[in-house]
Protein backbone atom coordinates (compact mmCIF):
# COMPACT_ATOMS: atom_id res chain seq x y z
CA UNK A 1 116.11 77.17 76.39
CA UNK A 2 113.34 75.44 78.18
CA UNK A 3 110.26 77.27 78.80
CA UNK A 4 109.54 75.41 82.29
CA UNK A 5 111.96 77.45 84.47
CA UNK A 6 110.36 78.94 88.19
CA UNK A 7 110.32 82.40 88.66
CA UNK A 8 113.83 81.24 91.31
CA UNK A 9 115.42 80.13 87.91
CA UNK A 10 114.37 82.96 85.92
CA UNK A 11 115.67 85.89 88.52
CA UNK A 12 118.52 83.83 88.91
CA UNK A 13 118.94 83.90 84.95
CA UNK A 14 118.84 87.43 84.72
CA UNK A 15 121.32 87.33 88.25
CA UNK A 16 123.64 85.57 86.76
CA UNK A 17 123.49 87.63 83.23
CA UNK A 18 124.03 91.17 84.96
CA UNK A 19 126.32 89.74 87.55
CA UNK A 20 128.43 89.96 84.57
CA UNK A 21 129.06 93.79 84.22
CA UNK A 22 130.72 96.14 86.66
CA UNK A 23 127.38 98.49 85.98
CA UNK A 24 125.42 96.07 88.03
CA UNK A 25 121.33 96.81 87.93
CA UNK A 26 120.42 100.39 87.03
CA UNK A 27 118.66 102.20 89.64
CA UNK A 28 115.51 101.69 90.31
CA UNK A 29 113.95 104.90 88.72
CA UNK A 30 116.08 103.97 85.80
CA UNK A 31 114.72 100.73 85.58
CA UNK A 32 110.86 101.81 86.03
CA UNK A 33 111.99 104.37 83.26
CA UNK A 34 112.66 101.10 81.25
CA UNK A 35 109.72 99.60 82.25
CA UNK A 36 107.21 102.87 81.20
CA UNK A 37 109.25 101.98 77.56
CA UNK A 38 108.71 98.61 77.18
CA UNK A 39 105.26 98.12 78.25
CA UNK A 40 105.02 101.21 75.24
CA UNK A 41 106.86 99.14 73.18
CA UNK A 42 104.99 96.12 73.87
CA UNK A 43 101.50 98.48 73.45
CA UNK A 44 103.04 99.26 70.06
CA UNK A 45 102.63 95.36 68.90
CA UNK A 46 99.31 94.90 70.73
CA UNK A 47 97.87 97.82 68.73
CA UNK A 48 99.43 96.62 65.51
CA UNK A 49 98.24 93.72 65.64
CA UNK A 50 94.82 93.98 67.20
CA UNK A 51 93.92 97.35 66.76
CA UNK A 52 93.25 100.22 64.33
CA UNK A 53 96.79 101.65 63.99
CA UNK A 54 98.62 99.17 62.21
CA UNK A 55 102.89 99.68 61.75
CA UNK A 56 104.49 101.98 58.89
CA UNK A 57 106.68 99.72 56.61
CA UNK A 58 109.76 101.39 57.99
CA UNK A 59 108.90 100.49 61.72
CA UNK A 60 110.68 97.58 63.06
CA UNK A 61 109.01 94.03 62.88
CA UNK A 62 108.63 92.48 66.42
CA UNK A 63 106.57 90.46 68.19
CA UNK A 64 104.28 90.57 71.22
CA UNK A 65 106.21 87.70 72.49
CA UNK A 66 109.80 89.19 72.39
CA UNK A 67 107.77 92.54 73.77
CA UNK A 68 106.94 90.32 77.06
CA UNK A 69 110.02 88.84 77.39
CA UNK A 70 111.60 92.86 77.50
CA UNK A 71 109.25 93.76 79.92
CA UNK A 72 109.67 90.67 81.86
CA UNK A 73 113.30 91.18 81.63
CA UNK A 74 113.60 94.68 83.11
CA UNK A 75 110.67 93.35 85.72
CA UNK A 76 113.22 90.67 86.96
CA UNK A 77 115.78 92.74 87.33
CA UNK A 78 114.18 95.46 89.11
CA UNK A 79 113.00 92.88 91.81
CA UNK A 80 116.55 91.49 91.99
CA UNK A 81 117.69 95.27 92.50
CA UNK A 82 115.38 95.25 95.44
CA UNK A 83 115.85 92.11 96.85
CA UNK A 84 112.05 90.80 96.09
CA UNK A 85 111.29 87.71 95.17
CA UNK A 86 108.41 86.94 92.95
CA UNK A 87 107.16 83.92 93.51
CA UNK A 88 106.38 85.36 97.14
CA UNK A 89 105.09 88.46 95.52
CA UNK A 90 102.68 86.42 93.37
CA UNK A 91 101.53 84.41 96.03
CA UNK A 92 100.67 87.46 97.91
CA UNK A 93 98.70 88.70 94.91
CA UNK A 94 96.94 85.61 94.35
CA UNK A 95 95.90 85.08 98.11
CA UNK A 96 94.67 88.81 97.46
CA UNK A 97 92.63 87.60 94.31
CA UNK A 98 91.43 84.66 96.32
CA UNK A 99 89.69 86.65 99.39
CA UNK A 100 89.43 89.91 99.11
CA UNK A 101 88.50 89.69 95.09
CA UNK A 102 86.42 86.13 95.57
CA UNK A 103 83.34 87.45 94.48
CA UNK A 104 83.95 90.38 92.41
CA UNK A 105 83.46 88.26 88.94
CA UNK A 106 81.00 85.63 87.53
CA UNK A 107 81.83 82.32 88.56
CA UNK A 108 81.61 79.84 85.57
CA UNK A 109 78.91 77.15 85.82
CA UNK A 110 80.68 73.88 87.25
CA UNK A 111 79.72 70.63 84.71
């Protein structure tokens, strides 16, 4: 596994992997069901780790890490079920960040 892939590779990955099953991609209300539970799940670890509510001993050990990847995962898919690429979709957002959001923070000092 090599953690250098582009966000082609990766939803070509995930292409490849459900290209594998007659089921194909869920629907897309399905998949922004599994979205709403994996961003909970991946809450879950934040909190455990990092905040007041730490895990019972008989609730599953994972990681925030693995918890990304899910979410990730079922993020992938959903823009392959819709025909979106994300590397265009994060350009968009960053050309967004880059104008209309240029001065909405506090610019480090330059050295």
């Amino acid at each position: 596994m090599n953690g250098d892939k582009s966000m082609k590779q990766l939803q070509q990955d995930v292409d490849q992997y459900i290209g594998q099953f007659k089921e194909g991609y869920f629907t897309p209300m399905e998949l922004m069901a599994r979205l709403t539970e994996e961003l909970g799940e991946l809450s879950r670890e934040v909190m455990h780790q990092f905040g007041p509510k730490k895990k019972k001993s008989t609730e599953e050990q994972n990681s925030i890490e693995m918890e990304m990847g899910d979410l990730l995962f079922v993020l992938i898919c959903m823009a392959n079920s819709l025909d979106i690429d994300l590397a265009k979709a994060h350009d968009g957002v960053m050309e967004k960040f880059n104008t209309r959001d240029k001065d909405r923070w506090t610019r480090k000092e330059e050295a």
